[in-house]
Protein backbone atom coordinates (compact mmCIF):
# COMPACT_ATOMS: atom_id res chain seq x y z
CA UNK A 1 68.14 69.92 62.17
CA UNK A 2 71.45 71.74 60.73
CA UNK A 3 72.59 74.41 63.05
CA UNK A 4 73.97 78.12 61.89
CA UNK A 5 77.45 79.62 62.84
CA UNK A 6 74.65 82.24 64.37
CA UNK A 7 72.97 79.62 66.64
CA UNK A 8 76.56 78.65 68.06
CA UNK A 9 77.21 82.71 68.31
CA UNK A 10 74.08 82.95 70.17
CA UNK A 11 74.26 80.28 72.25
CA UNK A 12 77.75 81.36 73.67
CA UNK A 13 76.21 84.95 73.73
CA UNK A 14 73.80 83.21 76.13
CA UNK A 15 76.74 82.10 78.81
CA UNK A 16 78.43 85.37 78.36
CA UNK A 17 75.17 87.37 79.13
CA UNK A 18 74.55 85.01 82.37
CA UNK A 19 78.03 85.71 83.78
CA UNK A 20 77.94 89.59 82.88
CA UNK A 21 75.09 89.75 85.27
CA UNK A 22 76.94 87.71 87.56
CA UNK A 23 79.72 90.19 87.91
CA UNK A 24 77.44 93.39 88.13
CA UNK A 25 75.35 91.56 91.35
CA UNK A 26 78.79 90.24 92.65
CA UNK A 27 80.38 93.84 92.15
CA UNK A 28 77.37 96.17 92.52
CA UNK A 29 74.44 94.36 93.94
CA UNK A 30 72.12 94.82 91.35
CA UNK A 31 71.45 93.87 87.88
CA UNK A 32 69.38 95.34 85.08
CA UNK A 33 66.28 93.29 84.88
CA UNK A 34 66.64 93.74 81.24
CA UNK A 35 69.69 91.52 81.04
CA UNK A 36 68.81 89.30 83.46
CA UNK A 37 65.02 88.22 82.10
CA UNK A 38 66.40 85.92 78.85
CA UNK A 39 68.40 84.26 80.94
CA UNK A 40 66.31 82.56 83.32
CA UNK A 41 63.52 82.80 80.54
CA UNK A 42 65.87 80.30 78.82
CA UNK A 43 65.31 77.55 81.37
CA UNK A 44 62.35 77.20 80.41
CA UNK A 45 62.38 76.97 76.76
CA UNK A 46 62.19 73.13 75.14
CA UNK A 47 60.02 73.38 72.49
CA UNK A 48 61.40 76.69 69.89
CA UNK A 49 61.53 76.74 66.57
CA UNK A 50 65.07 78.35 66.84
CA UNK A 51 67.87 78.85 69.14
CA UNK A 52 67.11 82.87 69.01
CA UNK A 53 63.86 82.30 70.40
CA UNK A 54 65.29 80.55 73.44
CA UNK A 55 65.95 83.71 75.16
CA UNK A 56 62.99 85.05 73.93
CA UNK A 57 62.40 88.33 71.60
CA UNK A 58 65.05 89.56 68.97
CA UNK A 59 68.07 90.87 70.48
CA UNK A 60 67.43 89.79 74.09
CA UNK A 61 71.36 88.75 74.14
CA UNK A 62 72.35 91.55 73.08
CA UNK A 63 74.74 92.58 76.11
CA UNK A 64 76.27 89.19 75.78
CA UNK A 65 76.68 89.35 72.15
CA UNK A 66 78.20 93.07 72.45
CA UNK A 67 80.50 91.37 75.33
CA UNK A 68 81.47 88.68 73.22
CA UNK A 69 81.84 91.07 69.87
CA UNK A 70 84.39 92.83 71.82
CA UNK A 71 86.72 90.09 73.08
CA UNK A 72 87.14 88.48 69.49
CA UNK A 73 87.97 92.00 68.23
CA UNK A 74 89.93 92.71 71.28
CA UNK A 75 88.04 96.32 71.42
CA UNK A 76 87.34 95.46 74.77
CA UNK A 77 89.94 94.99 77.31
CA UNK A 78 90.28 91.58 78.08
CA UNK A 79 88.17 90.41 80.74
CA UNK A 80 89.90 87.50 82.31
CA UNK A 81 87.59 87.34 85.19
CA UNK A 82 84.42 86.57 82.37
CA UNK A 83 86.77 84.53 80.78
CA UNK A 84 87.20 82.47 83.89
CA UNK A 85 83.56 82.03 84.75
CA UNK A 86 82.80 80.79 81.04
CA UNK A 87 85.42 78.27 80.83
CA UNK A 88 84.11 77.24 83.82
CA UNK A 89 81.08 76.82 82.75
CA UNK A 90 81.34 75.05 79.36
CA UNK A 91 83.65 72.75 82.00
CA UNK A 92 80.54 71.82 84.13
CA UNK A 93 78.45 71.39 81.12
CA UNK A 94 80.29 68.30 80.20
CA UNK A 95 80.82 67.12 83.24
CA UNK A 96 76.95 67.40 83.66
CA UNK A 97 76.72 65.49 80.88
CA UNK A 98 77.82 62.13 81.92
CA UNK A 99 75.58 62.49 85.31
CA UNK A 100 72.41 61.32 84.05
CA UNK A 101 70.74 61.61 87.53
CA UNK A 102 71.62 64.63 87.99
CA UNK A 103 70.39 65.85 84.71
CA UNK A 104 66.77 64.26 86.09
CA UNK A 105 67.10 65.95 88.58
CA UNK A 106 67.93 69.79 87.06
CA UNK A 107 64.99 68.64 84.54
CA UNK A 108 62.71 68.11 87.10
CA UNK A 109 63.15 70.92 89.64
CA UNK A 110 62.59 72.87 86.54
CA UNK A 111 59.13 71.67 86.28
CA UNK A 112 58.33 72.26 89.72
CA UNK A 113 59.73 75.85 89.03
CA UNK A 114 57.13 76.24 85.66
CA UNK A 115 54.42 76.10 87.92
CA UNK A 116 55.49 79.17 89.66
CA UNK A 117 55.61 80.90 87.06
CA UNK A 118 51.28 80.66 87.31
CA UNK A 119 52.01 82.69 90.45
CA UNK A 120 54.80 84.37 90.32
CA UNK A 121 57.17 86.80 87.45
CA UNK A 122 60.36 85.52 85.93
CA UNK A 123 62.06 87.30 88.74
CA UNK A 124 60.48 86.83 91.40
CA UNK A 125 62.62 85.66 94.53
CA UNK A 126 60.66 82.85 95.51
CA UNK A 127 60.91 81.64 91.87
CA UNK A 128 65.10 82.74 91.97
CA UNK A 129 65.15 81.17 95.38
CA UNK A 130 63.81 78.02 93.49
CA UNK A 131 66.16 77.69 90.82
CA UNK A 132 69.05 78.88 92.67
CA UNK A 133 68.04 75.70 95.40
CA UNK A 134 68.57 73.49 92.09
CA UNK A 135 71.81 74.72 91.06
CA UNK A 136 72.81 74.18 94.99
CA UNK A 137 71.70 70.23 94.86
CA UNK A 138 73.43 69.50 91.89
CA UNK A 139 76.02 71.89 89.70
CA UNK A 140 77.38 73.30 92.69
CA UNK A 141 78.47 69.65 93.83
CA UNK A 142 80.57 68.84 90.85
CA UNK A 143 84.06 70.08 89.65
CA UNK A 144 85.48 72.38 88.69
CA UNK A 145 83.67 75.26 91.05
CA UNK A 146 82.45 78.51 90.41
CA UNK A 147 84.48 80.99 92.10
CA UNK A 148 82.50 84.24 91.79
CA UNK A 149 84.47 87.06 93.13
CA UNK A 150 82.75 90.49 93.91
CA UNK A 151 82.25 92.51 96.98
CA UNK A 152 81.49 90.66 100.29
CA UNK A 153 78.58 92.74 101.61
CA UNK A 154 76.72 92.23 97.89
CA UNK A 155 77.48 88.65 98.39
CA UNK A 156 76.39 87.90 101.70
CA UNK A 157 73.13 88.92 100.84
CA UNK A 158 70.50 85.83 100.51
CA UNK A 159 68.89 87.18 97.52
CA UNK A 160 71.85 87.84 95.85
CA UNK A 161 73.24 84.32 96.46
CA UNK A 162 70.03 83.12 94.91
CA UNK A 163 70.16 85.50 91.92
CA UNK A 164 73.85 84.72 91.09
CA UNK A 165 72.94 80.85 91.62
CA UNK A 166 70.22 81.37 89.19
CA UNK A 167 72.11 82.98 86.79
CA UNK A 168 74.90 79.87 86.94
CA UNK A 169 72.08 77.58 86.12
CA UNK A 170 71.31 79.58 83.12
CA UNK A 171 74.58 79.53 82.40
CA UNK A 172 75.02 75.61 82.12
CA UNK A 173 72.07 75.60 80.49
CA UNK A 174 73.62 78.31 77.74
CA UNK A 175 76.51 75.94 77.57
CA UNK A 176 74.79 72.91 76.92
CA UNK A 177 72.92 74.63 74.15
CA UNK A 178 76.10 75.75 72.69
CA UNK A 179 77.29 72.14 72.62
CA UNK A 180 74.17 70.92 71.61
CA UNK A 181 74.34 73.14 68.03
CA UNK A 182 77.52 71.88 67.53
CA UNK A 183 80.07 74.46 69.54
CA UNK A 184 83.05 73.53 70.92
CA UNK A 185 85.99 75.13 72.19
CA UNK A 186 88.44 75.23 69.98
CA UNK A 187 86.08 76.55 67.46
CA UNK A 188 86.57 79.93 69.57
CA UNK A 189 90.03 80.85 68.59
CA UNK A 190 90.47 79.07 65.29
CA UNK A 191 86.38 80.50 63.99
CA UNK A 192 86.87 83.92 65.08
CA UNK A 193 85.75 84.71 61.59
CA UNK A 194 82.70 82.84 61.91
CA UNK A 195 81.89 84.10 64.91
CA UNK A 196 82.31 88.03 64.00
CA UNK A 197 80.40 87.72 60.98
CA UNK A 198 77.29 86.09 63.30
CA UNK A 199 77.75 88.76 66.32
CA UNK A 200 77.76 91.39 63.76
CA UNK A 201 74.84 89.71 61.87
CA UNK A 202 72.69 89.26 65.05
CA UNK A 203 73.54 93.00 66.35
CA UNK A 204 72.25 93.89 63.16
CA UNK A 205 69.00 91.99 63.04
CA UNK A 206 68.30 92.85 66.47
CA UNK A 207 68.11 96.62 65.43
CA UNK A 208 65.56 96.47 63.32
């Protein structure tokens, strides 16, 4: 299948969407449900007939993509502490990728997680707590770490912890999709072009 400049805008819409949500639990200790659904919707996606789809209806990455929008254009002001968290990310991606058991094991805990989903909605804490125990047993183990800064209170809280965990997961997972459509790195400051035209081609879609 040939993948779109838009799938690889999406995609990285996808990580910067997971981390955004990050920061406002880390900073505020709460997080609009909103934002937070298509990302841990996305975990659970492996059979879509596009990469849109993945986070569900049109525009569900919107916040990302408006994130993202504003960094290439540098409307925003830079937010080094997003920044950080996404490198890191796309970092344990391909480290991930050479652990083949570990990769099992993600795949499978996912499964197990599915099944809640019979029970329980996409944000439910016993289905959070689930995911966030896979991230624990496996991403959180490799290098480099995720260093999520925010206020202490906020992030001593266990259902925080598990929401933020969560959100890391669906993260990777973001990450791995970007690679898997043919992103890489680079392609961020030498197809800023590319990347405008799809934010500003998705915003508009998502609109309508």
């Amino acid at each position: 299948m040939a993948y779109t400049g838009k799938d690889r805008f999406v995609a990285l819409a996808g990580i910067y969407q997971s981390v955004l949500c990050v920061r406002q639990i880390a900073r505020q200790g709460s997080v609009d449900t909103g934002t937070m659904t298509p990302c841990i919707y996305s975990l659970f996606q492996t059979d879509v007939e596009s990469v849109p789809e993945i986070f569900g209806a049109p525009g569900s990455v919107n916040a990302g993509a408006k994130e993202l929008l504003g960094q290439l254009t540098g409307k925003q002001p830079r937010e080094m502490e997003l920044t950080r968290y996404v490198i890191t990310l796309l970092k344990l991606e391909r480290v991930l990728a050479g652990r083949g058991q570990l990769i099992e094991d993600i795949g499978s805990g996912i499964e197990d997680a599915r099944n809640k989903l019979d029970h329980f909605p996409m944000l439910h804490p016993n289905l959070l707590a689930h995911l966030a125990d896979i991230y624990s047993r496996t991403i959180s183990r490799l290098q480099p770490r995720v260093m999520v800064q925010g206020d202490p209170h906020f992030l001593q809280l266990p259902d925080n912890q598990n929401r933020i965990r969560a959100l890391l997961l669906a993260g990777v997972r973001s990450a791995w999709l970007w690679r898997q459509v043919g992103g890489r790195r680079w392609q961020i400051l030498f197809r800023r072009k590319e990347l405008l035209t799809a934010a500003l081609d998705y915003l508009r879609l998502s609109q309508h």
